[in-house]
PDB file of N, CA and C in Angstrom:
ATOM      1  N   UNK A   1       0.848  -1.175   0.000  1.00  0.00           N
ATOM      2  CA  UNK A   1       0.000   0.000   0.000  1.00  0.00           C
ATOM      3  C   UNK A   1       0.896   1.242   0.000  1.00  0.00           C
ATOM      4  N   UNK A   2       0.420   2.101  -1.156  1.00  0.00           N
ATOM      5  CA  UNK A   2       1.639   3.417  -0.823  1.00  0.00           C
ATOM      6  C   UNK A   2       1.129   4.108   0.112  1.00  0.00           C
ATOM      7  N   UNK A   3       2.181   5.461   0.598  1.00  0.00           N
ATOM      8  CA  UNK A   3       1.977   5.789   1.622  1.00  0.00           C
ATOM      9  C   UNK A   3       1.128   7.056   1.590  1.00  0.00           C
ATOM     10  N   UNK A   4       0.690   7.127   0.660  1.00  0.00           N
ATOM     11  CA  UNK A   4      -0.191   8.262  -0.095  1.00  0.00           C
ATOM     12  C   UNK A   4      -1.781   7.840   0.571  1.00  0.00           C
ATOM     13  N   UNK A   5      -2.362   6.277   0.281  1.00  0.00           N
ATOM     14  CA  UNK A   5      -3.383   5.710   0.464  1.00  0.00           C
ATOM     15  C   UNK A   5      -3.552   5.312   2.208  1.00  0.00           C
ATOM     16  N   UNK A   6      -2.027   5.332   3.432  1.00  0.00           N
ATOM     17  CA  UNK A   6      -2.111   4.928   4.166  1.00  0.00           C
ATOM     18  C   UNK A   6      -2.767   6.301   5.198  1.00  0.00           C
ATOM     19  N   UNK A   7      -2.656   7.665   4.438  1.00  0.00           N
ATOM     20  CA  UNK A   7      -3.013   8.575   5.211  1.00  0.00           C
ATOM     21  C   UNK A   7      -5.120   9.015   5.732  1.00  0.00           C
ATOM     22  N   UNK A   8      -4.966   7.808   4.360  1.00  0.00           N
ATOM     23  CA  UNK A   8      -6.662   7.754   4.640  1.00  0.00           C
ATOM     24  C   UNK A   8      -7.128   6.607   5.233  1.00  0.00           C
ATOM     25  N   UNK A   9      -8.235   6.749   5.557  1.00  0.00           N
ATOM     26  CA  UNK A   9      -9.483   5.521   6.138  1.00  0.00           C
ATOM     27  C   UNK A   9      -8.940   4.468   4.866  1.00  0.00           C
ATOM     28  N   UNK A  10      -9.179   3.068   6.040  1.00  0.00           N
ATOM     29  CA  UNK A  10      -8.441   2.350   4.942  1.00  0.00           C
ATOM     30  C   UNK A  10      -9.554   2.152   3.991  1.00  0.00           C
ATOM     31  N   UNK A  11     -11.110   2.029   3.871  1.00  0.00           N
ATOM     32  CA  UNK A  11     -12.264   1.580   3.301  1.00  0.00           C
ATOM     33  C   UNK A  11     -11.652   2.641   1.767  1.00  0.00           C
ATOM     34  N   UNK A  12     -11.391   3.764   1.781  1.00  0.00           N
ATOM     35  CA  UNK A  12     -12.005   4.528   0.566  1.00  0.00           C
ATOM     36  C   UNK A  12     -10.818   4.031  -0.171  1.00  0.00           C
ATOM     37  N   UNK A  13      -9.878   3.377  -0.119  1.00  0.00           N
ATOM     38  CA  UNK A  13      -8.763   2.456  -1.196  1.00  0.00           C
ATOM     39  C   UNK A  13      -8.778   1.283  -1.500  1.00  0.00           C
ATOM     40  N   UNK A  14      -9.462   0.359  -0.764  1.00  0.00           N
ATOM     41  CA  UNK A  14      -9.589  -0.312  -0.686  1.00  0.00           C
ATOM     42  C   UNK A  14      -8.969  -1.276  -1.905  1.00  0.00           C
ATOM     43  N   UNK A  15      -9.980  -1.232  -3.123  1.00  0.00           N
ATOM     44  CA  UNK A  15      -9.243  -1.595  -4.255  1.00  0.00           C
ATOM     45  C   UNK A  15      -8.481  -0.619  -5.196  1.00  0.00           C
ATOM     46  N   UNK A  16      -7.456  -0.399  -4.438  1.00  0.00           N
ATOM     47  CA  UNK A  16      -6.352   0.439  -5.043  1.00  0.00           C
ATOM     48  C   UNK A  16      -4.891   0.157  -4.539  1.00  0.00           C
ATOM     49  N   UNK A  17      -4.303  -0.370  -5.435  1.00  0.00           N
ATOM     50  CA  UNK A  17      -2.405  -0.772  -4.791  1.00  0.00           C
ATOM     51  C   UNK A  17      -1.743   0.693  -4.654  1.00  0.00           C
ATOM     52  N   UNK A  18      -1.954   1.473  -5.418  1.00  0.00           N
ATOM     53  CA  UNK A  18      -1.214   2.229  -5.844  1.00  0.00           C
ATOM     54  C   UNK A  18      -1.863   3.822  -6.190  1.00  0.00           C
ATOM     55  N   UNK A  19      -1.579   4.967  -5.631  1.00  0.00           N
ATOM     56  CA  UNK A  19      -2.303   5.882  -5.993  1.00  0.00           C
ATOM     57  C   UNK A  19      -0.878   7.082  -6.108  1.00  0.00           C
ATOM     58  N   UNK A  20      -1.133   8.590  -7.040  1.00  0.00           N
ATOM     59  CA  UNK A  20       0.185   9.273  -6.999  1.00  0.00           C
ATOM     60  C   UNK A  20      -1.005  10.021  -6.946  1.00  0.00           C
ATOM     61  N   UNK A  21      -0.930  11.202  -6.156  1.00  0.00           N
ATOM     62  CA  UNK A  21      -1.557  12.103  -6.548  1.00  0.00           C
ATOM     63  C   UNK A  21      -1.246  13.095  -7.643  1.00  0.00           C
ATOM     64  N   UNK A  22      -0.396  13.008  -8.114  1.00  0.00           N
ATOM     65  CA  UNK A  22      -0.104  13.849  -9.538  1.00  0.00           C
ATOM     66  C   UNK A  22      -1.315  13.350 -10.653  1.00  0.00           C
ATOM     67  N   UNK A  23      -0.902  12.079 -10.332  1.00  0.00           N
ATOM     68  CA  UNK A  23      -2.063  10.967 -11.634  1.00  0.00           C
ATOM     69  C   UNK A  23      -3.266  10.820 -11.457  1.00  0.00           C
ATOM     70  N   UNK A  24      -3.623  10.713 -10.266  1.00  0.00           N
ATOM     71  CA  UNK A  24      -4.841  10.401  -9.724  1.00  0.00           C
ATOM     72  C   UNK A  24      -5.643  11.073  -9.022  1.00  0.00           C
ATOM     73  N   UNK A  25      -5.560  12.682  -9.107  1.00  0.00           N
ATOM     74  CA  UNK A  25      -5.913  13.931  -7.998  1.00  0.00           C
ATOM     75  C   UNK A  25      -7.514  13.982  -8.110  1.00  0.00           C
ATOM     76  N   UNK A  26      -7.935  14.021  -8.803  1.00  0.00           N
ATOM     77  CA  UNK A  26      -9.496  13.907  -9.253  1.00  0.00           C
ATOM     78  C   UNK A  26      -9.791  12.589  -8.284  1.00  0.00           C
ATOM     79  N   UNK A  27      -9.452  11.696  -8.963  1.00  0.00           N
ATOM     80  CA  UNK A  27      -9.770  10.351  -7.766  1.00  0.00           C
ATOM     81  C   UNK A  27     -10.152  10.417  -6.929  1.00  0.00           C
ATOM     82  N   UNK A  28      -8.960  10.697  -6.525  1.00  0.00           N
ATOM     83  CA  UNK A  28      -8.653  10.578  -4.788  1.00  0.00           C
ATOM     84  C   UNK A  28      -9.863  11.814  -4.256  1.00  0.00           C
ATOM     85  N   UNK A  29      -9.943  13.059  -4.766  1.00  0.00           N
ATOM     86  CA  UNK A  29     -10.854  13.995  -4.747  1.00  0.00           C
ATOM     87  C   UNK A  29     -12.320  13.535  -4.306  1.00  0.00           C
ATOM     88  N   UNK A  30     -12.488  12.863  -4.920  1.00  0.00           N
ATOM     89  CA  UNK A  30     -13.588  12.202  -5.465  1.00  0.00           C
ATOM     90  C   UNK A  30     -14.044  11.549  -4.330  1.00  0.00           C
ATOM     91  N   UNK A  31     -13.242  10.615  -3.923  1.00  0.00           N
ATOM     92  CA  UNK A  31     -13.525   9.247  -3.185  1.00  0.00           C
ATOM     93  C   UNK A  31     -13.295   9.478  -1.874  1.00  0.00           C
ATOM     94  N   UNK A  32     -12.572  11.349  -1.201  1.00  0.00           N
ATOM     95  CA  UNK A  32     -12.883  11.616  -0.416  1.00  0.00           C
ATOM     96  C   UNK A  32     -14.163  12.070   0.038  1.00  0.00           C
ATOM     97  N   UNK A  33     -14.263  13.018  -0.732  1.00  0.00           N
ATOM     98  CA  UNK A  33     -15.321  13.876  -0.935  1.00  0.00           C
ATOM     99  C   UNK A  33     -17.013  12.614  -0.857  1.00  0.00           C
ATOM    100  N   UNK A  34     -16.996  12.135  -1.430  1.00  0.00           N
ATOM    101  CA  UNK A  34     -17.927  11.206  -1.171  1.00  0.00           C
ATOM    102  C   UNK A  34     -18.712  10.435   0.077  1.00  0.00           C
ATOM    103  N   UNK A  35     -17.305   9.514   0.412  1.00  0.00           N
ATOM    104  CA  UNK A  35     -17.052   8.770   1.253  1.00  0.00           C
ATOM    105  C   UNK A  35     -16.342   9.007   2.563  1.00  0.00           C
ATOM    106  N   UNK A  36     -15.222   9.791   2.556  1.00  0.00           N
ATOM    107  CA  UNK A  36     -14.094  10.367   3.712  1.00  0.00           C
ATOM    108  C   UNK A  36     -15.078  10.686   4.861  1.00  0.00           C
ATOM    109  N   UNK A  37     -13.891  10.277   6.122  1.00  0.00           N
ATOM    110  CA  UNK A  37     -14.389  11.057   6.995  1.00  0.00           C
ATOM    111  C   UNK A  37     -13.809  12.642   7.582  1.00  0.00           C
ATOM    112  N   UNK A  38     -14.545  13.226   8.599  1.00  0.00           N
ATOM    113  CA  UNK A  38     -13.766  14.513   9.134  1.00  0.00           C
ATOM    114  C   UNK A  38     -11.857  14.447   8.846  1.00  0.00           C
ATOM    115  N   UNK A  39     -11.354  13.688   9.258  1.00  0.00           N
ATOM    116  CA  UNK A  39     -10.383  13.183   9.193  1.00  0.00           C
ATOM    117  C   UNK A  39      -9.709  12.757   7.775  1.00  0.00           C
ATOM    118  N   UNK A  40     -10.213  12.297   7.072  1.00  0.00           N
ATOM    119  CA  UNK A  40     -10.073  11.949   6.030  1.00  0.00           C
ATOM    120  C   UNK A  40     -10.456  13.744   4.692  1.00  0.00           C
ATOM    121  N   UNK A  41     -11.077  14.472   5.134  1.00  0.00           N
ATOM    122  CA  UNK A  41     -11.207  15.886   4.627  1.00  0.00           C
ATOM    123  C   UNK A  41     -10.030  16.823   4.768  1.00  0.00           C
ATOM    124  N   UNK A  42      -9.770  16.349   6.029  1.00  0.00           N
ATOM    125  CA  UNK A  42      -8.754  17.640   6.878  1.00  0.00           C
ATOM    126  C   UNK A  42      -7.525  16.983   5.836  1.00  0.00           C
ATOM    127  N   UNK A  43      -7.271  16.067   5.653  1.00  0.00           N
ATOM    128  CA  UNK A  43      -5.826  15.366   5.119  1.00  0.00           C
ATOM    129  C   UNK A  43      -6.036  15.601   3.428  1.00  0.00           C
ATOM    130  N   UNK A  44      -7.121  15.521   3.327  1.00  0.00           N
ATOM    131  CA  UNK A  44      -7.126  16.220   1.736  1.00  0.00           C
ATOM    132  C   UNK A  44      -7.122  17.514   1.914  1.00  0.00           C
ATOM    133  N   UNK A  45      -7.663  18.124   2.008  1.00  0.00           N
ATOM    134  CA  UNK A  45      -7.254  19.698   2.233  1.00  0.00           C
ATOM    135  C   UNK A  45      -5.701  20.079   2.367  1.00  0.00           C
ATOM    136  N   UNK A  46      -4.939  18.935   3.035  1.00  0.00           N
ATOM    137  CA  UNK A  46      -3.344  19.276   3.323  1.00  0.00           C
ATOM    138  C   UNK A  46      -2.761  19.176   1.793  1.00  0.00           C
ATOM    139  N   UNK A  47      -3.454  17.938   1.177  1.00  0.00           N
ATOM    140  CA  UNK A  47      -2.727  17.514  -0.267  1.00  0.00           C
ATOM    141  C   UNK A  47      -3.282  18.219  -1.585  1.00  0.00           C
ATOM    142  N   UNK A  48      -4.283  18.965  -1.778  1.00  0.00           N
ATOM    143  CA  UNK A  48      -5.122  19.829  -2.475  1.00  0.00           C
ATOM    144  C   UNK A  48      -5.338  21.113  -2.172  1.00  0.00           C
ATOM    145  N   UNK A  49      -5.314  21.905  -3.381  1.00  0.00           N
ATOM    146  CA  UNK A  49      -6.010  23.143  -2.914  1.00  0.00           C
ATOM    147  C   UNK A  49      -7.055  23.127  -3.062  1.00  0.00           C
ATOM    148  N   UNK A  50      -7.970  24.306  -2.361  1.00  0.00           N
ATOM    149  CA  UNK A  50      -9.145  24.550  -2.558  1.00  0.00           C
ATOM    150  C   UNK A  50      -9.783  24.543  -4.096  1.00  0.00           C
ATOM    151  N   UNK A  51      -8.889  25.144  -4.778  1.00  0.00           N
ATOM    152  CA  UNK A  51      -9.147  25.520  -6.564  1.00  0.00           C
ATOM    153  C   UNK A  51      -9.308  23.825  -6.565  1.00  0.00           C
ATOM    154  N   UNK A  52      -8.235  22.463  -6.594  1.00  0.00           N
ATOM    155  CA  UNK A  52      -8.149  21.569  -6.918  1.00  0.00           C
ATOM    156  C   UNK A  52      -9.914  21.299  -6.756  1.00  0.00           C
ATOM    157  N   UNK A  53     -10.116  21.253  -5.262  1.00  0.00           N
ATOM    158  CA  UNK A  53     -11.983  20.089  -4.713  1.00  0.00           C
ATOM    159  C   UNK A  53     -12.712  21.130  -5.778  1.00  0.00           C
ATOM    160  N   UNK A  54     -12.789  22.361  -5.966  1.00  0.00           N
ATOM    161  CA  UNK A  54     -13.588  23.370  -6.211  1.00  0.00           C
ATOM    162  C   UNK A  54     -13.694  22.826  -7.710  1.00  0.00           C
ATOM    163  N   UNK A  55     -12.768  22.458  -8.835  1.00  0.00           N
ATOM    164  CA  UNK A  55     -12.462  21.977 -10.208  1.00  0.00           C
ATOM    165  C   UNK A  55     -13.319  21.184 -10.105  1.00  0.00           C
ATOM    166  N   UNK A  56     -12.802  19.970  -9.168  1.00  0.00           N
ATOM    167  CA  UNK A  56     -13.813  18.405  -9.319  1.00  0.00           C
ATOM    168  C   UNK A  56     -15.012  17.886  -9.276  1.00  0.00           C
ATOM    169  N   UNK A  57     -15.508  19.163  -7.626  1.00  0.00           N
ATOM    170  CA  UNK A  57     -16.725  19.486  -8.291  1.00  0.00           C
ATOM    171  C   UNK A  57     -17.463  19.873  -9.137  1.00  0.00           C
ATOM    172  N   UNK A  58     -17.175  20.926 -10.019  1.00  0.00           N
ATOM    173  CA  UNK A  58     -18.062  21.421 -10.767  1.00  0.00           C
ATOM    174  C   UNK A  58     -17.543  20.104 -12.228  1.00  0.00           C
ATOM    175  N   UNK A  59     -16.955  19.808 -12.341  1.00  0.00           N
ATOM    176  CA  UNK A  59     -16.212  18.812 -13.297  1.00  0.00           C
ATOM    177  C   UNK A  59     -16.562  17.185 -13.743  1.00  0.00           C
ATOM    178  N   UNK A  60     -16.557  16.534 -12.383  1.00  0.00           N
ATOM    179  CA  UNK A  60     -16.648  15.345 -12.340  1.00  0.00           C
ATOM    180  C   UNK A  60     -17.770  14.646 -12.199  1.00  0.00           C
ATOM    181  N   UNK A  61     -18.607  13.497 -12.749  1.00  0.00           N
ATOM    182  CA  UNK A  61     -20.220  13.310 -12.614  1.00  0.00           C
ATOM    183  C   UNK A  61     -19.676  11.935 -11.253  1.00  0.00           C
ATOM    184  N   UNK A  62     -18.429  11.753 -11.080  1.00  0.00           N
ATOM    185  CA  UNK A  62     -18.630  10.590 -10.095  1.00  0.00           C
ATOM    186  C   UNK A  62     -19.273  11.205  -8.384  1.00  0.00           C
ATOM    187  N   UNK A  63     -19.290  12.077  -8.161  1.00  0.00           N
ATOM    188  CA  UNK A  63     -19.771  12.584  -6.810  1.00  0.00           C
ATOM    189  C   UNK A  63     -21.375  12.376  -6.701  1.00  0.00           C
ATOM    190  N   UNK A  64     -21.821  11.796  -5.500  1.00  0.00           N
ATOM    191  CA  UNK A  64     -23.364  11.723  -5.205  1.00  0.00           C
ATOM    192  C   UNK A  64     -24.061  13.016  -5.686  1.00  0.00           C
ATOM    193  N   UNK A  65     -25.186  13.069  -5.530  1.00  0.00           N
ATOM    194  CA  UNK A  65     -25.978  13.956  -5.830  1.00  0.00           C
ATOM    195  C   UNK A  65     -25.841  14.451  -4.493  1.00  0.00           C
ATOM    196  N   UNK A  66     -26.044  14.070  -3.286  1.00  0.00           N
ATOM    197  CA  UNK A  66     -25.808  14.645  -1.759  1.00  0.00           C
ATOM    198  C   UNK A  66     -24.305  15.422  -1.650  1.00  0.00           C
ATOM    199  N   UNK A  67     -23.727  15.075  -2.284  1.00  0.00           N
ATOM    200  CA  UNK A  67     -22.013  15.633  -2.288  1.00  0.00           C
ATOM    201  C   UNK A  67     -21.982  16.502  -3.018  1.00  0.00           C
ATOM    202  N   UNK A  68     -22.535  16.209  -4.211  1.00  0.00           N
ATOM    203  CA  UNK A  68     -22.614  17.604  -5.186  1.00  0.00           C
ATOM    204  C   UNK A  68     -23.050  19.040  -4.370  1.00  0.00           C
ATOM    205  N   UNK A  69     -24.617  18.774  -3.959  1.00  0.00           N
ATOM    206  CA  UNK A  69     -25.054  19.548  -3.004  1.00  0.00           C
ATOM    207  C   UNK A  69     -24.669  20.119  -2.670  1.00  0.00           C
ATOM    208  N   UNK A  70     -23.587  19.322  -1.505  1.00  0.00           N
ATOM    209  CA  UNK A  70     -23.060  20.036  -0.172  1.00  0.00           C
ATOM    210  C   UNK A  70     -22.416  20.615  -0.592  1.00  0.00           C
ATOM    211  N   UNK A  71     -21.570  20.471  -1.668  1.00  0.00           N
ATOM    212  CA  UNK A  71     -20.059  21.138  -1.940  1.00  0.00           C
ATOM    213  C   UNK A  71     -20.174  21.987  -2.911  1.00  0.00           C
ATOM    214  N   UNK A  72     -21.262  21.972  -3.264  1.00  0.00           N
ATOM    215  CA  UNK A  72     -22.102  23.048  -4.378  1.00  0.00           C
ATOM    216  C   UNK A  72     -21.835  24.294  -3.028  1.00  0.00           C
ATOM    217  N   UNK A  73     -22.864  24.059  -2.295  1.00  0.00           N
ATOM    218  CA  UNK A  73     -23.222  24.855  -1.247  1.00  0.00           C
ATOM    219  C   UNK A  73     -21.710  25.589  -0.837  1.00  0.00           C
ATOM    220  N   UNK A  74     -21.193  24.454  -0.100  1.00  0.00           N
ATOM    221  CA  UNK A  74     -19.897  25.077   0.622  1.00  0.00           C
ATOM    222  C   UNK A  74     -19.184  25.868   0.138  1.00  0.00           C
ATOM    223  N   UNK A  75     -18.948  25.824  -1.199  1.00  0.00           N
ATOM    224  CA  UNK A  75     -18.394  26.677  -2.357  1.00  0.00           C
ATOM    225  C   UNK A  75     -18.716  27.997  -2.918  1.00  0.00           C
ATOM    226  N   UNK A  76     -20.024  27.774  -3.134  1.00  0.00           N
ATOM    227  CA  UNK A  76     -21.344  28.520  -3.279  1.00  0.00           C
ATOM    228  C   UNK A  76     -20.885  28.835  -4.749  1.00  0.00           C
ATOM    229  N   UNK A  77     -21.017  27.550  -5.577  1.00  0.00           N
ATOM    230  CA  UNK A  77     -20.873  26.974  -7.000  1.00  0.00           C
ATOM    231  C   UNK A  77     -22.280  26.972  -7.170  1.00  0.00           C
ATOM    232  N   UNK A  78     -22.573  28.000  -8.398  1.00  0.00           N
ATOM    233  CA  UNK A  78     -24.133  27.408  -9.087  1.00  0.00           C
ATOM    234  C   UNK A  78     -24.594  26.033  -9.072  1.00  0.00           C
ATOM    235  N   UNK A  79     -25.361  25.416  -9.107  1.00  0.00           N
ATOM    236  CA  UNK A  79     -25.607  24.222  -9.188  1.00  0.00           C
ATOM    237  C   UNK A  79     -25.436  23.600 -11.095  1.00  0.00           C
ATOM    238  N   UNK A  80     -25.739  25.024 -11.797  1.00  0.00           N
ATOM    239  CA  UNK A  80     -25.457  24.295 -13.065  1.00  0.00           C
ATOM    240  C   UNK A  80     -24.299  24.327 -13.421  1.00  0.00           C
ATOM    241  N   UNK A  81     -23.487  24.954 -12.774  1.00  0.00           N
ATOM    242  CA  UNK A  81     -21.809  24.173 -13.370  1.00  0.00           C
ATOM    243  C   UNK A  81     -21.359  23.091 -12.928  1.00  0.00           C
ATOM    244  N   UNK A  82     -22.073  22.202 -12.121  1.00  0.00           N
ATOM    245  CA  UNK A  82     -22.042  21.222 -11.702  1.00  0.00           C
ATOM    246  C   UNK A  82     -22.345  19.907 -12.106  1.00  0.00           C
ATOM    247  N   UNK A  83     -21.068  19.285 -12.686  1.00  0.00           N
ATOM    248  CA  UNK A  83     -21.993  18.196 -13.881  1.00  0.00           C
ATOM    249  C   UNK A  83     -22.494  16.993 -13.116  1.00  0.00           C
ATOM    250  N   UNK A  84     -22.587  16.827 -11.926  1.00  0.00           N
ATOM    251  CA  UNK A  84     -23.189  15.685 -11.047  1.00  0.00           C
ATOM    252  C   UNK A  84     -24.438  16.194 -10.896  1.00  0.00           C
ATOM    253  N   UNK A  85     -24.718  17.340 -11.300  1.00  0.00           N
ATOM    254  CA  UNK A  85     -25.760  17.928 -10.859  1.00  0.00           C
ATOM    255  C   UNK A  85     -27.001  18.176 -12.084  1.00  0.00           C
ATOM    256  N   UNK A  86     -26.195  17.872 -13.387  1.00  0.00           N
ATOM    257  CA  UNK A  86     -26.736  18.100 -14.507  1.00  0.00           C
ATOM    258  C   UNK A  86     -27.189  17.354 -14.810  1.00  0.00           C
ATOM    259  N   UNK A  87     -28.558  16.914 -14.881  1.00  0.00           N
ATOM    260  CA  UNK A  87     -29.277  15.459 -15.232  1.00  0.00           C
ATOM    261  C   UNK A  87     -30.428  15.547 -16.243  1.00  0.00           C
TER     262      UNK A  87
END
């Protein structure tokens, strides 16, 4: 397990050997944002900028519709630049 994946809850890697965040920043984004806990937020926030979560949201359709939401909200991102949100 790299040591990239050991800083999170072990559940959200689960099936993953290998993660870089250079390669995989959206991912990992993703699968916090979703799934992570308090703990698991605070440690992305250390490895991301704000611009980075702020991109993925409005970007990526893998986030719940509840995640979109929130992070719509937290952001205070229109909801239509939001392609999880675009249905």
């Amino acid at each position: 397990m790299s040591n990239l994946i050991s800083q999170f809850s072990d559940w959200l890697f689960w099936d993953v050997a290998d993660l870089s965040l250079d390669k995989n920043r959206d991912f990992i984004i993703v699968r916090v944002l979703n799934d992570g806990t308090d703990r698991d937020l605070r440690q992305l926030k250390k490895l991301c900028s704000e611009n980075d979560i702020i991109s993925v949201v409005k970007s990526r359709r893998g986030l719940s519709i509840r995640t979109a939401l929130f992070w719509a909200n937290y952001y205070q991102i229109p909801y239509h630049q939001c392609k999880s949100l675009n249905m």
